[in-house]
C-alpha atoms as a PDB file:
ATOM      1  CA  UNK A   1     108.264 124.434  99.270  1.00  0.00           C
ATOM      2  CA  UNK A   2     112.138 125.464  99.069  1.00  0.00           C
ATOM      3  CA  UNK A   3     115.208 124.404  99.164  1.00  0.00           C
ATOM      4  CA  UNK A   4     118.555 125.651 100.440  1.00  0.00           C
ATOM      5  CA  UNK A   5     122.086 124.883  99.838  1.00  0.00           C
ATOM      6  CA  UNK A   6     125.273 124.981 102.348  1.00  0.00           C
ATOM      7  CA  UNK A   7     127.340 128.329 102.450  1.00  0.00           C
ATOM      8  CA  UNK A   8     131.097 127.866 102.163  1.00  0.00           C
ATOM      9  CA  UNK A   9     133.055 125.693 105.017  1.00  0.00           C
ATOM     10  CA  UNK A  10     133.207 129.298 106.716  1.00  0.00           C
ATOM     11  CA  UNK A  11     129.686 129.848 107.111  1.00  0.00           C
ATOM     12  CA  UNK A  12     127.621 126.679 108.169  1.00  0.00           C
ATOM     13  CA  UNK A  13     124.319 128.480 107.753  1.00  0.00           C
ATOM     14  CA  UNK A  14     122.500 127.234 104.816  1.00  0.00           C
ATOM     15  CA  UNK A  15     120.891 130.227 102.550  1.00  0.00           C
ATOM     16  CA  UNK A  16     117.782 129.825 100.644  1.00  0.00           C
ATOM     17  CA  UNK A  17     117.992 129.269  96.371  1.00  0.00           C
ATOM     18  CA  UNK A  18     114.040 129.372  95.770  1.00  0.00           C
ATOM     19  CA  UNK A  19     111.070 128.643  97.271  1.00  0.00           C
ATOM     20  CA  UNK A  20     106.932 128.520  95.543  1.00  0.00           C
ATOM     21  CA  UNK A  21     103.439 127.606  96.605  1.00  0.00           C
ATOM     22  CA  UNK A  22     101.809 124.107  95.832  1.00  0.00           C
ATOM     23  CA  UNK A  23      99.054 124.745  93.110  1.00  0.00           C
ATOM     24  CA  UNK A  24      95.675 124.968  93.598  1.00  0.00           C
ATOM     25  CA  UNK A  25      95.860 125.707  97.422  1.00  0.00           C
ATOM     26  CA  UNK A  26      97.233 122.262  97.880  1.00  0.00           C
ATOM     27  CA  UNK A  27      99.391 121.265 101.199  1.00  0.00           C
ATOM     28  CA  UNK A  28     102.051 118.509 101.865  1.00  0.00           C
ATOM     29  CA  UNK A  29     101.241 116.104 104.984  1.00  0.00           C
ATOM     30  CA  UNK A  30     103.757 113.393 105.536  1.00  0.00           C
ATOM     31  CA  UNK A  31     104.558 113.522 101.603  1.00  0.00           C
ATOM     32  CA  UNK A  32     108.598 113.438 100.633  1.00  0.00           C
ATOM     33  CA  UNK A  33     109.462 115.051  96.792  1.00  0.00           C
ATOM     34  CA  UNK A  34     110.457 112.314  94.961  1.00  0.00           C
ATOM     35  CA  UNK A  35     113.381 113.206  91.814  1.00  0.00           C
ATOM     36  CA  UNK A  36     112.916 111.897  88.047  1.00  0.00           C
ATOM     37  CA  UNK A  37     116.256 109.980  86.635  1.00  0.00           C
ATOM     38  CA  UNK A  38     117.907 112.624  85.848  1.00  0.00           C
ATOM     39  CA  UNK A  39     117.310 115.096  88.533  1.00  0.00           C
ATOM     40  CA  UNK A  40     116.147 117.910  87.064  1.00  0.00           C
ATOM     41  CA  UNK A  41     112.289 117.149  88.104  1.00  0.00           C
ATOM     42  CA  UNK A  42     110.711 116.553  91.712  1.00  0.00           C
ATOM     43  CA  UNK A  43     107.448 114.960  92.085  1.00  0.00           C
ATOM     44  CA  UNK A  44     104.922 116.074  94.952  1.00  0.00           C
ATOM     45  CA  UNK A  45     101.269 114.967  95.993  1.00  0.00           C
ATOM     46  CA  UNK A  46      99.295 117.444  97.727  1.00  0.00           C
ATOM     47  CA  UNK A  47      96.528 117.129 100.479  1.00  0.00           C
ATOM     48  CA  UNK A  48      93.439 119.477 100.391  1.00  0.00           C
ATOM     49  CA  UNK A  49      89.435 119.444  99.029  1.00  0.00           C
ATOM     50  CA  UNK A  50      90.769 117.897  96.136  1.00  0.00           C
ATOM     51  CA  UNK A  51      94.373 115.500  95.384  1.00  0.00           C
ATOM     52  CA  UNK A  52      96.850 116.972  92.546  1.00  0.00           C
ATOM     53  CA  UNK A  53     100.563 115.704  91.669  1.00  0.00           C
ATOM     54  CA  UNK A  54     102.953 118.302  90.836  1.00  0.00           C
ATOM     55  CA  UNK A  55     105.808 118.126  88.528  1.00  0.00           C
ATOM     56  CA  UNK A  56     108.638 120.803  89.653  1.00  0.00           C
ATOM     57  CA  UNK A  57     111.717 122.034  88.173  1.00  0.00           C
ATOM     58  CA  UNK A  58     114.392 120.924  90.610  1.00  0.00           C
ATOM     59  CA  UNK A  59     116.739 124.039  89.729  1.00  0.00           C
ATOM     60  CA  UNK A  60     114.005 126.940  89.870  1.00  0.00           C
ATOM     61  CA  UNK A  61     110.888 125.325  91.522  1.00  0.00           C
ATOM     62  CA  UNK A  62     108.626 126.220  88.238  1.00  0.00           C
ATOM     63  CA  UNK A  63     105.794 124.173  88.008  1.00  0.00           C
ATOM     64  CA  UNK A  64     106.114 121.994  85.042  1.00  0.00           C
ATOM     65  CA  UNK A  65     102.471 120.435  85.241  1.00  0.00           C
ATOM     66  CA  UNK A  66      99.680 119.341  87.656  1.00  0.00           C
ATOM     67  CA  UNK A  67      97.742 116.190  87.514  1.00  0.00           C
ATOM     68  CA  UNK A  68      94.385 115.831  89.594  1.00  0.00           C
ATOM     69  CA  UNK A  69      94.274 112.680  91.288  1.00  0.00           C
ATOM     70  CA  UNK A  70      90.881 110.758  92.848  1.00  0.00           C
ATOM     71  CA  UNK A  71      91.410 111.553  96.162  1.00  0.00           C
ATOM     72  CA  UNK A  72      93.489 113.483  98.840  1.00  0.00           C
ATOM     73  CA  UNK A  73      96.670 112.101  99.610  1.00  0.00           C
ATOM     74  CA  UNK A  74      97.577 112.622 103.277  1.00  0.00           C
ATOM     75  CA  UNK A  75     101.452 110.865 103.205  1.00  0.00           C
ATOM     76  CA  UNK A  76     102.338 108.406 100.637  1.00  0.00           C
ATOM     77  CA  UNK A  77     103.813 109.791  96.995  1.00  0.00           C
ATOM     78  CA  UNK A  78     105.043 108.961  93.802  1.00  0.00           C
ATOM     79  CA  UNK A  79     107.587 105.920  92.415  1.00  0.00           C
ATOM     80  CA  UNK A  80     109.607 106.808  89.730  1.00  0.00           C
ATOM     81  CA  UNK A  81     110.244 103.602  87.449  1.00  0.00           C
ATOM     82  CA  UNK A  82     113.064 103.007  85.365  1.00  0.00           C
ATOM     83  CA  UNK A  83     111.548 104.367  82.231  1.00  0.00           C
ATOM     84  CA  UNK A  84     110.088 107.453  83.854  1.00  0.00           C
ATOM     85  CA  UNK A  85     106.936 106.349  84.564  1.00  0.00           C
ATOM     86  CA  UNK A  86     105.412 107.428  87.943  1.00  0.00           C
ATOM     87  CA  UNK A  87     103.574 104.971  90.167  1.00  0.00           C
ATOM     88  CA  UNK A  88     100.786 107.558  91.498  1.00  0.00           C
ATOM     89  CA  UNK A  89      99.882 109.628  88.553  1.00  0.00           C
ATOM     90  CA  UNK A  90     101.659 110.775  85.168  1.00  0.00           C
ATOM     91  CA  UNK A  91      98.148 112.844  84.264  1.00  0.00           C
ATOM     92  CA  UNK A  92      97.620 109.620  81.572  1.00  0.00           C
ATOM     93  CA  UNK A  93      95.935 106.529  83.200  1.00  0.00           C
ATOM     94  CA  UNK A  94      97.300 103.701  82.447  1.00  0.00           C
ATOM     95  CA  UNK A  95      95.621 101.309  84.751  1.00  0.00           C
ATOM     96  CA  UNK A  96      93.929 100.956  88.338  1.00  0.00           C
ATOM     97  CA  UNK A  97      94.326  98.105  90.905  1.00  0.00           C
ATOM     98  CA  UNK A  98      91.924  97.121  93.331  1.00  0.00           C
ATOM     99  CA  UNK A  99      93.248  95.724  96.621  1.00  0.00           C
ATOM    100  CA  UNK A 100      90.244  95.358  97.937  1.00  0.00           C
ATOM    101  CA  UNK A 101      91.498  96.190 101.438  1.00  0.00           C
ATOM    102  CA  UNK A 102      88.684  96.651 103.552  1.00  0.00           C
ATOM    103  CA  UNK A 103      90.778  99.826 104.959  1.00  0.00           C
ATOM    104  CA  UNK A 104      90.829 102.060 101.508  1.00  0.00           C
ATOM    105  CA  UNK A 105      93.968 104.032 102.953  1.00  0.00           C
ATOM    106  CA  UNK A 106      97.222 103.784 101.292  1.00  0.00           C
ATOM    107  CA  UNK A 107      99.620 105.564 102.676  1.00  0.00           C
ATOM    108  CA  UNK A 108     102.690 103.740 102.209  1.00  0.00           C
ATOM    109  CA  UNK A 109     105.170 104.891  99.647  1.00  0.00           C
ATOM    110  CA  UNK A 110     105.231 102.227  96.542  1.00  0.00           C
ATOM    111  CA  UNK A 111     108.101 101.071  94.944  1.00  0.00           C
ATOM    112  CA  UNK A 112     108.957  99.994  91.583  1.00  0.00           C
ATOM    113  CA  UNK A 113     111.954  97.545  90.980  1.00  0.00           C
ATOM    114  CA  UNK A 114     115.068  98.447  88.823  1.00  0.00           C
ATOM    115  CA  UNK A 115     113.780  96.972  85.381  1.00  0.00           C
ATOM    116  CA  UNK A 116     110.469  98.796  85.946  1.00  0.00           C
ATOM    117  CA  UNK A 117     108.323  95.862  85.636  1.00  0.00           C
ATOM    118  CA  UNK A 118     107.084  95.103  89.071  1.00  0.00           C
ATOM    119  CA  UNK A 119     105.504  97.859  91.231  1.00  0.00           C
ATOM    120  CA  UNK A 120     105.301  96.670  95.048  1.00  0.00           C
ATOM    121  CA  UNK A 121     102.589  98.157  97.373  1.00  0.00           C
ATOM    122  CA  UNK A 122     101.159  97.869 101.061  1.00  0.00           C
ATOM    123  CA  UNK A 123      97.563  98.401 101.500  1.00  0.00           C
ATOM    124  CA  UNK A 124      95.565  99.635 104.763  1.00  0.00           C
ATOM    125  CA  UNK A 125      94.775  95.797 105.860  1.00  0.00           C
ATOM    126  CA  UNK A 126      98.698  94.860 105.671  1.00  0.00           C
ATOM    127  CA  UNK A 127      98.662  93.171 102.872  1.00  0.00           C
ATOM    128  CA  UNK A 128     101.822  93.206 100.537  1.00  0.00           C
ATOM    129  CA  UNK A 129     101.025  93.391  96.764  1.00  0.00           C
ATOM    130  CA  UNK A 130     103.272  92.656  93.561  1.00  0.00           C
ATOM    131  CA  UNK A 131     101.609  93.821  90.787  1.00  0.00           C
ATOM    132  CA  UNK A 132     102.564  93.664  87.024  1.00  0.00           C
ATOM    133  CA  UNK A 133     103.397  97.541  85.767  1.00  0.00           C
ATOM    134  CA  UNK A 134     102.210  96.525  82.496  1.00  0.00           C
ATOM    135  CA  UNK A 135      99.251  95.219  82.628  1.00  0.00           C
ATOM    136  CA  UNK A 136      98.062  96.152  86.568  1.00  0.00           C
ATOM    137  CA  UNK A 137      98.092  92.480  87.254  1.00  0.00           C
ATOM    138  CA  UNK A 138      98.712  90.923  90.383  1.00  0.00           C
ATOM    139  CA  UNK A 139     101.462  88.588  91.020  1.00  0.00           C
ATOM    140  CA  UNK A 140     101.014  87.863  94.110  1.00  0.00           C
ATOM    141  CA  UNK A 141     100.245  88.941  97.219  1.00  0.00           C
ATOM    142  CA  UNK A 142     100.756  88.153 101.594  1.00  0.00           C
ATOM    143  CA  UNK A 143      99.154  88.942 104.127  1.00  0.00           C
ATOM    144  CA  UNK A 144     101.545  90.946 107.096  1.00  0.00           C
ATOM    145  CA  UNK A 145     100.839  91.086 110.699  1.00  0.00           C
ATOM    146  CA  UNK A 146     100.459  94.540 112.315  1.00  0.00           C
ATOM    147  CA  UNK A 147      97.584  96.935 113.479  1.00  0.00           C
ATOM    148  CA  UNK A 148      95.645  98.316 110.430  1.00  0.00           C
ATOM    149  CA  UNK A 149      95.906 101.529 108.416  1.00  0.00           C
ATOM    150  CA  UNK A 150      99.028 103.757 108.438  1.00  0.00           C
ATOM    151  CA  UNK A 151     101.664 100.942 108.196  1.00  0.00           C
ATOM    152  CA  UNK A 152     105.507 102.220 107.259  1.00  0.00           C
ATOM    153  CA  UNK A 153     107.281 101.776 103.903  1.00  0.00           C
ATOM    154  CA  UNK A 154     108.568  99.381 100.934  1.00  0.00           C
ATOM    155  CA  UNK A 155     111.906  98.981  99.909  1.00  0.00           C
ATOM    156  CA  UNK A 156     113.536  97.117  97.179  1.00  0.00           C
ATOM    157  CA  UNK A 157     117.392  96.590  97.362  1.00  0.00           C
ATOM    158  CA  UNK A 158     119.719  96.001  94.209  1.00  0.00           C
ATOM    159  CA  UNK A 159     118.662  92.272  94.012  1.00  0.00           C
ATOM    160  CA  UNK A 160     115.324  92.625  93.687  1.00  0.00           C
ATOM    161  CA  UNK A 161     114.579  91.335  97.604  1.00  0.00           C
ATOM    162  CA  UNK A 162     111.488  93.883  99.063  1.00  0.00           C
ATOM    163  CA  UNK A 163     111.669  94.660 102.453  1.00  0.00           C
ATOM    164  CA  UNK A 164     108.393  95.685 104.202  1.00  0.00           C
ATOM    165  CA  UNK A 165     107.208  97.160 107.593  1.00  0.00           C
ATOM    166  CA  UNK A 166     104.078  97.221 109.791  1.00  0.00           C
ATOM    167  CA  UNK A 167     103.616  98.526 113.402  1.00  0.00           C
ATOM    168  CA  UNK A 168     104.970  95.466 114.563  1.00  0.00           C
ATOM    169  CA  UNK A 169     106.925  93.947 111.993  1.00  0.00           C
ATOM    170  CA  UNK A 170     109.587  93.888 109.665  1.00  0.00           C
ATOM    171  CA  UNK A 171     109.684  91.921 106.846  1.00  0.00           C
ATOM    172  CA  UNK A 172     112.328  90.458 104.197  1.00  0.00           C
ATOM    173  CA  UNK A 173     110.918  88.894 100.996  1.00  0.00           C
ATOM    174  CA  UNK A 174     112.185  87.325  97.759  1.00  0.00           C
ATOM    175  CA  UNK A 175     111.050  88.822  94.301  1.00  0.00           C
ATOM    176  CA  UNK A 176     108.878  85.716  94.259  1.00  0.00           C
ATOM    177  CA  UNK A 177     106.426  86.410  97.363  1.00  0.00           C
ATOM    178  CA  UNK A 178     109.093  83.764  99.293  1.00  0.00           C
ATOM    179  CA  UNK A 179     109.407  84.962 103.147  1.00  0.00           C
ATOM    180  CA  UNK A 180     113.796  85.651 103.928  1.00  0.00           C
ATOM    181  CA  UNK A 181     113.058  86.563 107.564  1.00  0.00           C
ATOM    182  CA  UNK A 182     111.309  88.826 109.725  1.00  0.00           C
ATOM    183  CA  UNK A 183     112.154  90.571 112.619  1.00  0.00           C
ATOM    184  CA  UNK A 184     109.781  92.601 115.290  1.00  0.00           C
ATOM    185  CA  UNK A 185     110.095  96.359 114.762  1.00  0.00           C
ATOM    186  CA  UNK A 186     107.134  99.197 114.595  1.00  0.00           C
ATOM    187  CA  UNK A 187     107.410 101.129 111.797  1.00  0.00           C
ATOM    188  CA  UNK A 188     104.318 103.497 112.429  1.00  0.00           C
ATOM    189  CA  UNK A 189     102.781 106.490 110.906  1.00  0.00           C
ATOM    190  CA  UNK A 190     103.938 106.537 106.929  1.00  0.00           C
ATOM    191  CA  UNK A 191     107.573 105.627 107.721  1.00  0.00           C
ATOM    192  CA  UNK A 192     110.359 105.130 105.064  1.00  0.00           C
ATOM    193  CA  UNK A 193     113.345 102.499 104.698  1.00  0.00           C
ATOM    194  CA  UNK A 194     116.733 103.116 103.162  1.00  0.00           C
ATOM    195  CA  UNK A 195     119.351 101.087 102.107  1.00  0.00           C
ATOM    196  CA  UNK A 196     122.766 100.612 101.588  1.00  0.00           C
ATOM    197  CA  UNK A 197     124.636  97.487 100.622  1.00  0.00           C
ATOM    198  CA  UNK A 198     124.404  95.205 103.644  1.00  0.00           C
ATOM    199  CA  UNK A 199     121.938  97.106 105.798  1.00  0.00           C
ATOM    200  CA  UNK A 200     118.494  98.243 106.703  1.00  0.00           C
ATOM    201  CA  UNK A 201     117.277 101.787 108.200  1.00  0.00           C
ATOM    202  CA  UNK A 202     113.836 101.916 109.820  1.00  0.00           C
ATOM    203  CA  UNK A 203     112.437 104.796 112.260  1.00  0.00           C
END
């Protein structure tokens, strides 16, 4: 891992602040670092024999601690909610949730709303789940057309509407499960969404 930072306007090359190993032999597939709050932490999941989370200091890349996690991650990562909680693994479970997806892969990104209460996930059969980031509960959930396993990303905007991709579909919901709209689009192999005030991204 490292990261770099622009030269002055008279030298375009970038240069190179820091750069460390993952723990425990660990390697990123397909996995983005994902900041706390404030900035000054990244978040990264790590594929190998066994899964781990790493907390790194943004600044210097010291490792600030390293969670096991039950399996291997290949793609997917962390959420950070609004009171710093992270939505893959904090070291301190606080609850599981069963999808009971008949494909166990998640590899989609979650994503946790603004007031940290809802936590929104795709599973490897397409289906879209809201759960409860209290209690682990589901609110609800919908089914999504699209090829199994390996479906793209979840996105929330500023008014609590989730948007939601597949390999052959886009999707627009309300906060309530509530369809807005779809639209035909693949969003294949762990994709991502962003945002801005009136407008979608998808690769």
């Amino acid at each position: 891992i490292s990261t770099t930072k622009a030269r002055p306007v008279s030298d375009t090359e970038p240069f190179k602040v820091w750069s460390t190993d993952m723990p425990n032999g660990g390697m990123v597939k397909t996995a983005n670092a994902v900041f706390s709050l404030d900035g000054n932490t990244f978040y990264l999941p790590s594929a190998g024999a066994t899964g781990d989370v790493t907390a790194f200091d943004a600044m210097t890349g010291t490792v600030k601690w390293t969670a096991a996690i039950p399996k291997t991650t290949y793609g997917g990562g962390v959420a950070v909610g609004k009171d710093g909680t992270l939505y893959h693994s904090d070291g301190t479970q606080k609850w599981t949730y069963a999808t009971g997806a008949a494909n166990k892969n998640l590899d989609c990104f979650p994503a946790v709303t603004a007031d940290g209460q809802t936590v929104y996930i795709l599973d490897g059969d397409n289906v879209l789940h809201s759960i409860n980031t209290a209690t682990g509960v589901k609110n609800w959930s919908v089914k999504l057309a699209g090829t199994k396993n390996k479906a793209g990303a979840v996105a929330i905007d500023k008014t609590g509407n989730i948007y939601v991709g597949t390999r052959t579909t886009i999707y627009g919901f309300k906060a309530d499960g509530t369809q807005l709209w779809k639209v035909a689009g693949k969003v294949t192999e762990i994709g991502s969404f962003a945002l801005d005030d009136e407008t979608l991204y998808a690769a």
